[in-house]
PDB file of N, CA and C in Angstrom:
ATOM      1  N   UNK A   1     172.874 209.544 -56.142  1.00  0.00           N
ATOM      2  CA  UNK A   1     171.538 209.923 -56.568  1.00  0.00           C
ATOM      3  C   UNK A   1     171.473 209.992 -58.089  1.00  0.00           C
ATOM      4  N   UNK A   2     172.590 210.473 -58.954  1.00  0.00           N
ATOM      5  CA  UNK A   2     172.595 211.226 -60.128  1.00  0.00           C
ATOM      6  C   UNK A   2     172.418 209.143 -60.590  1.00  0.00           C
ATOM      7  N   UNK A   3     172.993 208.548 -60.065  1.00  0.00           N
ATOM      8  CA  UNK A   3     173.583 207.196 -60.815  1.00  0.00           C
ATOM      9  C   UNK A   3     172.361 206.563 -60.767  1.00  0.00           C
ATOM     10  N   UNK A   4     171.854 206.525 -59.232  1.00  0.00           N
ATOM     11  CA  UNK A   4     170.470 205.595 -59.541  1.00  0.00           C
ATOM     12  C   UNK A   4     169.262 206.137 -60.240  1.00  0.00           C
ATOM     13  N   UNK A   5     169.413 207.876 -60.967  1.00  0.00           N
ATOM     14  CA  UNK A   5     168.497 208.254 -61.735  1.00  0.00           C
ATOM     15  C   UNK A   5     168.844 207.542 -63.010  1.00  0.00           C
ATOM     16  N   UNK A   6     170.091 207.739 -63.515  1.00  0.00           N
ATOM     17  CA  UNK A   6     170.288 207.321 -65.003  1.00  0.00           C
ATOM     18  C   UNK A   6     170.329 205.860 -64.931  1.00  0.00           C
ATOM     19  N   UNK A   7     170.848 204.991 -63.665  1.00  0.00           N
ATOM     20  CA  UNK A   7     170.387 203.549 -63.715  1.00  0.00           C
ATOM     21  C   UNK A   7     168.645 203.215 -64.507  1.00  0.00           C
ATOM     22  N   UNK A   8     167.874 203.959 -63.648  1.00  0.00           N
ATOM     23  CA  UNK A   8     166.349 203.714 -63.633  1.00  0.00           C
ATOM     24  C   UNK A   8     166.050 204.451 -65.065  1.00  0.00           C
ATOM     25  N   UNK A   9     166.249 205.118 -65.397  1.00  0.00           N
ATOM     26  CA  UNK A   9     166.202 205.672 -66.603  1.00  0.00           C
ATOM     27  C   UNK A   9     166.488 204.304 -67.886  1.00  0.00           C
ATOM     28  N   UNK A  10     167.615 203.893 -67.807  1.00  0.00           N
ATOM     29  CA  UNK A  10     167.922 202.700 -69.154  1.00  0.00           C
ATOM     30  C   UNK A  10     167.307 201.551 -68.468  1.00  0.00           C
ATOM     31  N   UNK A  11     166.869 201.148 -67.077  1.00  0.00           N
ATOM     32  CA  UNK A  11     166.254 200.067 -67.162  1.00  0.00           C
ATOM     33  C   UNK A  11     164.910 200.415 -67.708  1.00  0.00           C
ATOM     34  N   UNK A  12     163.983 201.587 -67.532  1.00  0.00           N
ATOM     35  CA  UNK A  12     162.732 202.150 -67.849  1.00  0.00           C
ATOM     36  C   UNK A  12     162.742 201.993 -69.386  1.00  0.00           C
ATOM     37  N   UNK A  13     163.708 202.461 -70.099  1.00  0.00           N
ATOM     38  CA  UNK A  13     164.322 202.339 -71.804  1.00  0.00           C
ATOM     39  C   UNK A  13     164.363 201.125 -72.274  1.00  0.00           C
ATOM     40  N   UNK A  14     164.980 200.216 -71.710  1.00  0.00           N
ATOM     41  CA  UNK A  14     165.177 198.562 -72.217  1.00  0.00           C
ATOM     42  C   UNK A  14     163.993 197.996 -71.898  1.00  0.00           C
ATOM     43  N   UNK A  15     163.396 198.156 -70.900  1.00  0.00           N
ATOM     44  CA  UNK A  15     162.053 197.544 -70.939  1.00  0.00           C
ATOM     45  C   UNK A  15     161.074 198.302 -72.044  1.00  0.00           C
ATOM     46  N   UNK A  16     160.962 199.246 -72.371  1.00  0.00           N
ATOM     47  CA  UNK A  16     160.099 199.867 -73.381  1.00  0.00           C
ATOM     48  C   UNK A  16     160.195 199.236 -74.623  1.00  0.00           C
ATOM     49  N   UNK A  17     162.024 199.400 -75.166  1.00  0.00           N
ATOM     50  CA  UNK A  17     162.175 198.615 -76.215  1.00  0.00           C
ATOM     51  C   UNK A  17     161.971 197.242 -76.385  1.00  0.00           C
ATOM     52  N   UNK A  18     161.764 196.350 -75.080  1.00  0.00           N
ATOM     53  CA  UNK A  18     160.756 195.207 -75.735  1.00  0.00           C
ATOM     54  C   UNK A  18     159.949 195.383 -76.117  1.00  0.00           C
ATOM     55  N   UNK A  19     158.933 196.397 -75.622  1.00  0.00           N
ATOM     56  CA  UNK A  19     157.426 196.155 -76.577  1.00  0.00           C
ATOM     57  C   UNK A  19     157.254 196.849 -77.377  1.00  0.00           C
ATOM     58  N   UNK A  20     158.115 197.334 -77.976  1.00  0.00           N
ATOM     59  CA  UNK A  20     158.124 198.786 -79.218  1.00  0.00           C
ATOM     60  C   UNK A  20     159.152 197.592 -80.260  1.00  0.00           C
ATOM     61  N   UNK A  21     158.246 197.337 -81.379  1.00  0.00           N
ATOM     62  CA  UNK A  21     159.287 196.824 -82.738  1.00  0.00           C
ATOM     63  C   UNK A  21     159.619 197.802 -83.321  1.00  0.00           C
ATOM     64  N   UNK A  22     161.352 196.898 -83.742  1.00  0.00           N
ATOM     65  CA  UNK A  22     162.109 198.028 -84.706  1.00  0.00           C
ATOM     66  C   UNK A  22     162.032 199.226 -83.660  1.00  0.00           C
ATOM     67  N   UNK A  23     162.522 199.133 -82.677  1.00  0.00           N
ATOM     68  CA  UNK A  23     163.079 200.257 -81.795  1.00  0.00           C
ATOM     69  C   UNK A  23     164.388 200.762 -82.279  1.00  0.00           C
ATOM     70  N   UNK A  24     164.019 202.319 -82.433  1.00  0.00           N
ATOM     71  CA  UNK A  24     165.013 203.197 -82.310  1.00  0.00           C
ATOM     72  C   UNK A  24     165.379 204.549 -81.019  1.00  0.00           C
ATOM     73  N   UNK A  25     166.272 204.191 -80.523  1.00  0.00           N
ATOM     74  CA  UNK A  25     166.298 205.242 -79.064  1.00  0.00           C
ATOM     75  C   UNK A  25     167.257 206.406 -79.681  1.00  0.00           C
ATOM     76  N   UNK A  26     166.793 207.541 -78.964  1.00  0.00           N
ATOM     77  CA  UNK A  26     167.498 208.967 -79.314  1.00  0.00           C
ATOM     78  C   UNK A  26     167.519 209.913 -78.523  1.00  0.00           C
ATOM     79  N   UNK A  27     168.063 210.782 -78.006  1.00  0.00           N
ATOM     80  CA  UNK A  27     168.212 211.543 -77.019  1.00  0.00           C
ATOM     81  C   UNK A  27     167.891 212.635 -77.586  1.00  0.00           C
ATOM     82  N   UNK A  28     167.398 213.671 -76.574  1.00  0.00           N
ATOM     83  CA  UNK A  28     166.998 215.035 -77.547  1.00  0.00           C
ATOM     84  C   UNK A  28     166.818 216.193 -76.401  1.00  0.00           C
ATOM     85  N   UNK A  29     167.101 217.491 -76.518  1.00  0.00           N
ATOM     86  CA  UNK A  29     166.884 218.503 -75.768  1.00  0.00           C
ATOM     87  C   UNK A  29     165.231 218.884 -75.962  1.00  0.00           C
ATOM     88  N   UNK A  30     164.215 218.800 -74.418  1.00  0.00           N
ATOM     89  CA  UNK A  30     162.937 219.629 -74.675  1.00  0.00           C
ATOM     90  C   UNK A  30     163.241 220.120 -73.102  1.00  0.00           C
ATOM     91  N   UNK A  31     162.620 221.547 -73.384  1.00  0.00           N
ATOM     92  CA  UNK A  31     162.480 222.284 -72.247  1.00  0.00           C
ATOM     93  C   UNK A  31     161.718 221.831 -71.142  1.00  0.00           C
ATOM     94  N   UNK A  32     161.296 222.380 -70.366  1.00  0.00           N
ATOM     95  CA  UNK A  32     160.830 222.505 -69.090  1.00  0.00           C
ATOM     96  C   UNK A  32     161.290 222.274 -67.546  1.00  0.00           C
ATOM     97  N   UNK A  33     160.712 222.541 -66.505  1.00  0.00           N
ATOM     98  CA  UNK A  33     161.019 223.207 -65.361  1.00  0.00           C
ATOM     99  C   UNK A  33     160.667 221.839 -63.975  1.00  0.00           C
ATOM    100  N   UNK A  34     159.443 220.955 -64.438  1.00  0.00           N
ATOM    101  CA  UNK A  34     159.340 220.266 -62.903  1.00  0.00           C
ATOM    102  C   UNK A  34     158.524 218.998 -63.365  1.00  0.00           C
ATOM    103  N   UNK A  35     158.180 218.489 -61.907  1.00  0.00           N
ATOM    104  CA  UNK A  35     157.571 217.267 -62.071  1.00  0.00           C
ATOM    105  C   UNK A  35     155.950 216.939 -63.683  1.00  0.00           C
ATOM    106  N   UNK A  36     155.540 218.066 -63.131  1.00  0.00           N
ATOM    107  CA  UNK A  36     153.999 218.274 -63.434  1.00  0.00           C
ATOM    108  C   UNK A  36     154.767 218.344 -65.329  1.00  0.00           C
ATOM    109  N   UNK A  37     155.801 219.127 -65.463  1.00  0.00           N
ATOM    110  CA  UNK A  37     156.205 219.397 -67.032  1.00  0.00           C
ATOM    111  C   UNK A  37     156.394 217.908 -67.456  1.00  0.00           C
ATOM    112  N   UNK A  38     157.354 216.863 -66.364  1.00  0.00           N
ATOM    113  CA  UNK A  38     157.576 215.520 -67.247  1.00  0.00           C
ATOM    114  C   UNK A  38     156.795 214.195 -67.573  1.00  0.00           C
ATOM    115  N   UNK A  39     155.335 214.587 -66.765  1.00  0.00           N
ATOM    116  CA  UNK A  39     154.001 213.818 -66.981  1.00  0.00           C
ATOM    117  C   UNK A  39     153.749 214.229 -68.060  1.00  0.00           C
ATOM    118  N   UNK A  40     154.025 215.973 -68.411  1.00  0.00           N
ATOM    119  CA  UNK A  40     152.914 216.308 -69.277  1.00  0.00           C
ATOM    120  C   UNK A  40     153.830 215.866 -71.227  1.00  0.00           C
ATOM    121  N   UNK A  41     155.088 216.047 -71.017  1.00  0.00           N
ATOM    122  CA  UNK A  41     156.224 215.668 -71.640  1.00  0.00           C
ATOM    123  C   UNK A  41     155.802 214.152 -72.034  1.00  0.00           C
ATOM    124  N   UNK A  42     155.866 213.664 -71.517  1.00  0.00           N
ATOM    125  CA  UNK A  42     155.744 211.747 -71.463  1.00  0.00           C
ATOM    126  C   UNK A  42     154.799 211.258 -72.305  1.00  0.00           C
ATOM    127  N   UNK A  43     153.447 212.373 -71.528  1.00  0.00           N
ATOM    128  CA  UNK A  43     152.364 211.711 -71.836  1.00  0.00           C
ATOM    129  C   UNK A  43     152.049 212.206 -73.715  1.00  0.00           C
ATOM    130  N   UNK A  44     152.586 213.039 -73.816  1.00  0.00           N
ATOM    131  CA  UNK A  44     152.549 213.735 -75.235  1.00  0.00           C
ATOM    132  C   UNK A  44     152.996 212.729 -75.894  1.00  0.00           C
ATOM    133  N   UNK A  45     154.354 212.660 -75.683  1.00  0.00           N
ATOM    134  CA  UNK A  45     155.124 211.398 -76.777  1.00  0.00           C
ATOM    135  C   UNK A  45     154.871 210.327 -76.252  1.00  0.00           C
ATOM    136  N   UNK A  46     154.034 209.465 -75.536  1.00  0.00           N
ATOM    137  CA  UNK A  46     153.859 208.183 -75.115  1.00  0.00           C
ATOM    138  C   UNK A  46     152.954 207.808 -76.363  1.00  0.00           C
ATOM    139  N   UNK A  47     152.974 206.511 -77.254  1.00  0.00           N
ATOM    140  CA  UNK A  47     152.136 205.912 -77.984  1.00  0.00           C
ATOM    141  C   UNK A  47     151.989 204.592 -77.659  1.00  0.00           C
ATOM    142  N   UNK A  48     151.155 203.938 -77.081  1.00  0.00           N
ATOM    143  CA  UNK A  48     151.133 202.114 -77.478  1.00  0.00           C
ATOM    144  C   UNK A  48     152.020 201.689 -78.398  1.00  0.00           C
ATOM    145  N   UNK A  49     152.879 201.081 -78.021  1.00  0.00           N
ATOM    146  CA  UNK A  49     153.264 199.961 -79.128  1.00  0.00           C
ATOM    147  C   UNK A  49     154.052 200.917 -80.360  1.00  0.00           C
ATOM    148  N   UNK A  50     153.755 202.272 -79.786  1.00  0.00           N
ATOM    149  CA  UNK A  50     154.664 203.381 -80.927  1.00  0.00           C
ATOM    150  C   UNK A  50     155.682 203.872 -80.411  1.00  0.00           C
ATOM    151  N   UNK A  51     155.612 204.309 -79.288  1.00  0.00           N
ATOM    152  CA  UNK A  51     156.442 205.625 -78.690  1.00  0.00           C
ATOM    153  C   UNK A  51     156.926 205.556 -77.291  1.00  0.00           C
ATOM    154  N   UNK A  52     157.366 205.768 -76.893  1.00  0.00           N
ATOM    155  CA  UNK A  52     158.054 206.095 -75.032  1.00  0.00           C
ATOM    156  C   UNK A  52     158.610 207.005 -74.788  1.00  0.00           C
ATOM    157  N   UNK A  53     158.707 207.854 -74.117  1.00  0.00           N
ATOM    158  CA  UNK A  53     159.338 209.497 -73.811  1.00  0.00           C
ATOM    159  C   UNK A  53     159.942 209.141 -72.104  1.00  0.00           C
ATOM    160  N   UNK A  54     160.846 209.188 -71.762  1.00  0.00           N
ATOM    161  CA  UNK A  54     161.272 209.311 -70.417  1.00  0.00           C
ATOM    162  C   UNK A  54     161.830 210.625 -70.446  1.00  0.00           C
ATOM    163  N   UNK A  55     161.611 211.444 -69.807  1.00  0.00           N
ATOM    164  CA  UNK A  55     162.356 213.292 -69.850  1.00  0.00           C
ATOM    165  C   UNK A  55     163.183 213.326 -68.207  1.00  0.00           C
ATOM    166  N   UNK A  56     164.064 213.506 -68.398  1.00  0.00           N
ATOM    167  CA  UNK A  56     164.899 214.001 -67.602  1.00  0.00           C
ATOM    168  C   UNK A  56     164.857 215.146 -66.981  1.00  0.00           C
ATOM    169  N   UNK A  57     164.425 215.324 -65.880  1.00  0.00           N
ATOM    170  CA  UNK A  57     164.279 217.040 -65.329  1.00  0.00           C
ATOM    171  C   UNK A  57     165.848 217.475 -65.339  1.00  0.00           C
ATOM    172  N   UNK A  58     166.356 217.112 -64.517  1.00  0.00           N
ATOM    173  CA  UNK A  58     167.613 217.432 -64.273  1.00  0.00           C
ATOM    174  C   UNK A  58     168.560 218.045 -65.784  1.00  0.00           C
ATOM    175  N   UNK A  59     168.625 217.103 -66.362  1.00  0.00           N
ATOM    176  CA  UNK A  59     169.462 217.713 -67.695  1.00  0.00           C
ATOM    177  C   UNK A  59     168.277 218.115 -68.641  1.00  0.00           C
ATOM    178  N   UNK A  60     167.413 218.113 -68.497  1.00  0.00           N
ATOM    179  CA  UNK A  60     166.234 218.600 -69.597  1.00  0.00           C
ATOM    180  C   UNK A  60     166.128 217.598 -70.692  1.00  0.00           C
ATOM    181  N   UNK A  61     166.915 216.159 -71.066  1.00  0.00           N
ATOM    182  CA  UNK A  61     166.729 215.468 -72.305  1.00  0.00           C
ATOM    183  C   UNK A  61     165.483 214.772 -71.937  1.00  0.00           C
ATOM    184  N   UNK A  62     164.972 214.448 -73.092  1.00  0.00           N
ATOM    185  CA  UNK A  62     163.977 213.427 -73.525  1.00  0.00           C
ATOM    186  C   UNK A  62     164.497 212.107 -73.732  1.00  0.00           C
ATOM    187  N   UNK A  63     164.630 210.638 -73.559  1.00  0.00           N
ATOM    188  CA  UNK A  63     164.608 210.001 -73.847  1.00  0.00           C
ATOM    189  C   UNK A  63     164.079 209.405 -74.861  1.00  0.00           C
ATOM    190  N   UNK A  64     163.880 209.280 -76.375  1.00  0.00           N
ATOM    191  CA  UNK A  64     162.900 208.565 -77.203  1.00  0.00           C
ATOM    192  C   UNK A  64     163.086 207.426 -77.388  1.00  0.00           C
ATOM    193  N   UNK A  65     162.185 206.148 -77.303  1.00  0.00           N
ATOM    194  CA  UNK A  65     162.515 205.095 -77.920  1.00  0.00           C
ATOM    195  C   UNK A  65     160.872 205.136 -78.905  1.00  0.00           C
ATOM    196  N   UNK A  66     161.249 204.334 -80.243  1.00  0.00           N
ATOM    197  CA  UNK A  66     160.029 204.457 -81.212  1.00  0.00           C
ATOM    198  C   UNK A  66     160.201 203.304 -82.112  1.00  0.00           C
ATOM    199  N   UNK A  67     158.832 202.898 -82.690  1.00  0.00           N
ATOM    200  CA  UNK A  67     159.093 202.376 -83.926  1.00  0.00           C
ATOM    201  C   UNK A  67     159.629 202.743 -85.215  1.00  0.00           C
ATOM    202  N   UNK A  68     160.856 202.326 -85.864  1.00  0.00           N
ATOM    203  CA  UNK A  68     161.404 203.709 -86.668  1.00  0.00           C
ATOM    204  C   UNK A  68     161.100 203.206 -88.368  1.00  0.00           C
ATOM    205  N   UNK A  69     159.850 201.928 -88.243  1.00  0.00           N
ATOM    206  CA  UNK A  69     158.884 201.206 -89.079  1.00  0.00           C
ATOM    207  C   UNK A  69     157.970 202.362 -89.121  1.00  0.00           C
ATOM    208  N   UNK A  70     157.102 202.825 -88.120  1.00  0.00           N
ATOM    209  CA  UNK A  70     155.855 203.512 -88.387  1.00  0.00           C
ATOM    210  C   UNK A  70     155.892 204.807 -87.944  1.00  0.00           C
ATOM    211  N   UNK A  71     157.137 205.316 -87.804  1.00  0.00           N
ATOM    212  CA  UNK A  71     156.913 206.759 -86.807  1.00  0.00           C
ATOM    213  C   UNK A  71     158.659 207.165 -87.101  1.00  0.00           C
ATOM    214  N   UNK A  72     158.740 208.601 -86.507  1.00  0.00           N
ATOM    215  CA  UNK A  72     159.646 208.642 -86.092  1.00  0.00           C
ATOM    216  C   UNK A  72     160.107 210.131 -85.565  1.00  0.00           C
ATOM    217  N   UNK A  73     161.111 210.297 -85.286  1.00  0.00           N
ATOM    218  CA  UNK A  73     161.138 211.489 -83.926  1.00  0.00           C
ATOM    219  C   UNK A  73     160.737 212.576 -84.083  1.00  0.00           C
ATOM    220  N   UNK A  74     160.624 213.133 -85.165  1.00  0.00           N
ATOM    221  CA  UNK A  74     160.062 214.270 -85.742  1.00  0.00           C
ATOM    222  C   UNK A  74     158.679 214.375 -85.368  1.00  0.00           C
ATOM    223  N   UNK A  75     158.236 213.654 -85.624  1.00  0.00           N
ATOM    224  CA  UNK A  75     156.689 213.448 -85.606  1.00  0.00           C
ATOM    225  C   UNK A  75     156.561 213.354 -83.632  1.00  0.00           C
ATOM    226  N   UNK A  76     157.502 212.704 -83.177  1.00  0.00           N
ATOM    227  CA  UNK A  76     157.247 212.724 -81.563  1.00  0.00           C
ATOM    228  C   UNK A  76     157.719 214.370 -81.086  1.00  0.00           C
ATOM    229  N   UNK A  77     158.779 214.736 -81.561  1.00  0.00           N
ATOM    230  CA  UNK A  77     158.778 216.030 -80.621  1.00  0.00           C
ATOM    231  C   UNK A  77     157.794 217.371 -81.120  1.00  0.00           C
ATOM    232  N   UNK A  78     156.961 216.838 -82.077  1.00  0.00           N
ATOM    233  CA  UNK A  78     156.270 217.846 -82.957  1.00  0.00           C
ATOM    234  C   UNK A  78     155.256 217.597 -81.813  1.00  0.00           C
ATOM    235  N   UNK A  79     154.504 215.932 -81.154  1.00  0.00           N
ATOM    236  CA  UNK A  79     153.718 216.304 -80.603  1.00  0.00           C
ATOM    237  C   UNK A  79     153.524 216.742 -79.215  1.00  0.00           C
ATOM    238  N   UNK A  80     155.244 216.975 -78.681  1.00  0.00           N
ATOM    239  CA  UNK A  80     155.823 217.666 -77.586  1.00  0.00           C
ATOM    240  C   UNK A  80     155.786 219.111 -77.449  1.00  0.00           C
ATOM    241  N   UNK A  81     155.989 219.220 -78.571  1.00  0.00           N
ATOM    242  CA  UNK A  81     156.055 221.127 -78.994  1.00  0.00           C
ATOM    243  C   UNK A  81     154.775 221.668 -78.783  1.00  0.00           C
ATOM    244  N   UNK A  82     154.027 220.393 -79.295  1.00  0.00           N
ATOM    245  CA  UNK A  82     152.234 220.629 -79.021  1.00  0.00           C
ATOM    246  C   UNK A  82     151.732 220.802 -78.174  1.00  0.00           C
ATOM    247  N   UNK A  83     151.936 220.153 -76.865  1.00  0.00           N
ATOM    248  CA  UNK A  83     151.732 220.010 -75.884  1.00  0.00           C
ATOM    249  C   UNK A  83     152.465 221.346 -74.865  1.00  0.00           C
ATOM    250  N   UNK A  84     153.241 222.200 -75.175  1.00  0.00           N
ATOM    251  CA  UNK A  84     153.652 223.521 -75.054  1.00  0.00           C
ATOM    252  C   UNK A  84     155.309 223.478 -74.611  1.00  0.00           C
ATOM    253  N   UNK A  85     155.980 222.202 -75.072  1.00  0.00           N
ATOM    254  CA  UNK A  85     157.382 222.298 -74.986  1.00  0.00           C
ATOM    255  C   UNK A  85     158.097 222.746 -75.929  1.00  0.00           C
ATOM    256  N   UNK A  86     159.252 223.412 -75.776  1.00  0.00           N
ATOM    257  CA  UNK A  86     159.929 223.826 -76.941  1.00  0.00           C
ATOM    258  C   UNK A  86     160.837 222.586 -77.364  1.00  0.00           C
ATOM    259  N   UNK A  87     161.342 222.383 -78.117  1.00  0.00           N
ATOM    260  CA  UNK A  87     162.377 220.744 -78.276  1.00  0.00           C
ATOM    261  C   UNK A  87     163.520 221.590 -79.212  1.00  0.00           C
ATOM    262  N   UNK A  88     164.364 220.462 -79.541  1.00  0.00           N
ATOM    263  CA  UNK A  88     166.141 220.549 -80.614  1.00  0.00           C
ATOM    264  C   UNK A  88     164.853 221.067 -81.746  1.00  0.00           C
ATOM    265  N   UNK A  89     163.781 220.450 -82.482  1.00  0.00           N
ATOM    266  CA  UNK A  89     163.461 220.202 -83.416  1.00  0.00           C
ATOM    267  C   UNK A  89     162.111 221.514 -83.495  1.00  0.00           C
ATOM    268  N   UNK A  90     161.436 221.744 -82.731  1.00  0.00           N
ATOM    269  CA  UNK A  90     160.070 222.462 -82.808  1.00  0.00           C
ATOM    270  C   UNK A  90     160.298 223.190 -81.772  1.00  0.00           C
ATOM    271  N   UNK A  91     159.368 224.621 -81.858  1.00  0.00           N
ATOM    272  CA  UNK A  91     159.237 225.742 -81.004  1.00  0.00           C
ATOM    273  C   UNK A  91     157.693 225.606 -80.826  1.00  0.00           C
ATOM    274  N   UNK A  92     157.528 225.454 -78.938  1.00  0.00           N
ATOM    275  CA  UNK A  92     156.231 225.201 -79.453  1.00  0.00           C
ATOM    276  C   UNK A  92     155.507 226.621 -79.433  1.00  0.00           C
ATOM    277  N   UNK A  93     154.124 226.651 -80.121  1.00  0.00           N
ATOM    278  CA  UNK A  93     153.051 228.020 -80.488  1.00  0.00           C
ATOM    279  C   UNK A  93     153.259 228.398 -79.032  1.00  0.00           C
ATOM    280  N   UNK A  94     152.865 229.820 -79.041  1.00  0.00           N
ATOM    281  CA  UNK A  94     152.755 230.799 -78.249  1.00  0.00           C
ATOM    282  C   UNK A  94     151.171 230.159 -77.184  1.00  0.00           C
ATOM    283  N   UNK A  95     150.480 230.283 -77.753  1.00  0.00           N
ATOM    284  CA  UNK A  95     149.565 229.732 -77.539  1.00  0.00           C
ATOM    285  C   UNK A  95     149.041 228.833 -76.701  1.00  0.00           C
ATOM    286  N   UNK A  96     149.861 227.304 -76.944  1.00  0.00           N
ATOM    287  CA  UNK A  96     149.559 226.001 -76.313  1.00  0.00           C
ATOM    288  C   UNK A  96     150.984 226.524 -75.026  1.00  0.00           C
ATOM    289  N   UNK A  97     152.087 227.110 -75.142  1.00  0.00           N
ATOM    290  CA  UNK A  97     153.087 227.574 -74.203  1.00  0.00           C
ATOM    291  C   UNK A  97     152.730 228.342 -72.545  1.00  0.00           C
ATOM    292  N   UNK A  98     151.802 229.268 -72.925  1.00  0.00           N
ATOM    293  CA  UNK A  98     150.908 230.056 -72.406  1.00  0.00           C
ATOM    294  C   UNK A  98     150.119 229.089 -71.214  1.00  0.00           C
ATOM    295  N   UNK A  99     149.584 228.321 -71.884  1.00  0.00           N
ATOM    296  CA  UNK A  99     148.438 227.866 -71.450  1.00  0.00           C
ATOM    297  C   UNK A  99     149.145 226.457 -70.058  1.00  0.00           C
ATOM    298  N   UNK A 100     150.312 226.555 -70.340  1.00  0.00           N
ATOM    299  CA  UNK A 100     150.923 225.976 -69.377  1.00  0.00           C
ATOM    300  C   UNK A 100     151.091 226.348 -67.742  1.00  0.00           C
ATOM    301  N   UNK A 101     151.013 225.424 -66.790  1.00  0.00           N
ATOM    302  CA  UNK A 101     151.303 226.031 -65.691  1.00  0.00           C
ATOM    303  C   UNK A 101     152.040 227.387 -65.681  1.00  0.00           C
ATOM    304  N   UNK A 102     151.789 227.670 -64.154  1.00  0.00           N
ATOM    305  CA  UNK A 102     153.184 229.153 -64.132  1.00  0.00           C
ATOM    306  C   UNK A 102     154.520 228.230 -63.693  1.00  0.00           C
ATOM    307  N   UNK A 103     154.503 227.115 -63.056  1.00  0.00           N
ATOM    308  CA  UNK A 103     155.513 226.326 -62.563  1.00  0.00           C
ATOM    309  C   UNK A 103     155.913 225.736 -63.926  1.00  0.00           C
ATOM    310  N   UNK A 104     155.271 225.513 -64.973  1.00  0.00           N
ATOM    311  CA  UNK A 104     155.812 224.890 -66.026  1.00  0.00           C
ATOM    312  C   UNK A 104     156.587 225.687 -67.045  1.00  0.00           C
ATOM    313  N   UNK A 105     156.443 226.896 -67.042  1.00  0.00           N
ATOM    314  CA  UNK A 105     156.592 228.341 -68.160  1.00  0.00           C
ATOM    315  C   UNK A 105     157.829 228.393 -67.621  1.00  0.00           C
ATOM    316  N   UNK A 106     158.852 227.499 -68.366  1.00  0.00           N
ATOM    317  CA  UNK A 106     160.726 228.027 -69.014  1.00  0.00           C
ATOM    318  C   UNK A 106     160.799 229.381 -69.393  1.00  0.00           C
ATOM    319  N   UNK A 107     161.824 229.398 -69.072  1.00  0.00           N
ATOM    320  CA  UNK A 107     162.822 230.531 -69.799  1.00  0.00           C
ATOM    321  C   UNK A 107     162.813 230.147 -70.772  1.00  0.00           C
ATOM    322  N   UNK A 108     161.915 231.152 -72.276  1.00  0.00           N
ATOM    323  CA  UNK A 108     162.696 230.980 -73.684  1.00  0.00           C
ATOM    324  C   UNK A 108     163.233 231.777 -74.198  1.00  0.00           C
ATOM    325  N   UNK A 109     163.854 232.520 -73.331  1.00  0.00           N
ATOM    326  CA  UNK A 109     164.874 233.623 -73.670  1.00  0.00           C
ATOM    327  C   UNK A 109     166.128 232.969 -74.274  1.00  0.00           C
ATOM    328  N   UNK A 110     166.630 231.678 -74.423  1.00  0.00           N
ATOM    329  CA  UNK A 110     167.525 231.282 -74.650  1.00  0.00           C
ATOM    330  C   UNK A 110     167.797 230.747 -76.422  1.00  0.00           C
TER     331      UNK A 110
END
């Protein structure tokens, strides 16, 4: 199970990086708890032709692949944090955190 997740995972990645120029891929710790968190995860850092987010429930990483021409990861997990995830890089506001499912609301006791 664990194999054909991370299989589908780098085929999902290599296909992205065709249509993303000047792709750069990076792995990164963002929180959350379930399905509904890695739509909402994805859809944050997803850009046309900019960005791709695959999130891993299981180990909690993010997948990034990006243009590292017009963007770059900072700017993607900033708009993850936004979206009410905490990431390696940003804590997200109290605020947008809150406003998250009760199924989505991590432990940030850590």
């Amino acid at each position: 199970m664990r194999t054909s997740l991370v299989l589908l995972t780098l085929i999902t990645t290599m296909s992205c990086q065709s249509s993303i120029e000047n792709a750069k891929t990076v792995e990164r710790k963002v929180s959350g708890n379930c399905g509904m968190c890695k739509k909402r995860i994805e859809s944050a850092g997803n850009q046309s032709r900019l960005s791709n987010v695959t999130w891993d429930k299981e180990l909690k990483v993010a997948t990034i692949v990006f243009d590292s021409l017009k963007t770059d990861e900072s700017k993607i997990l900033e708009l993850i944090a936004k979206s009410g995830y905490d990431n390696e890089e940003f804590v997200a506001d109290s605020v947008d955190y809150n406003s998250l499912h009760e199924c989505c609301q991590y432990d940030r006791s850590k």
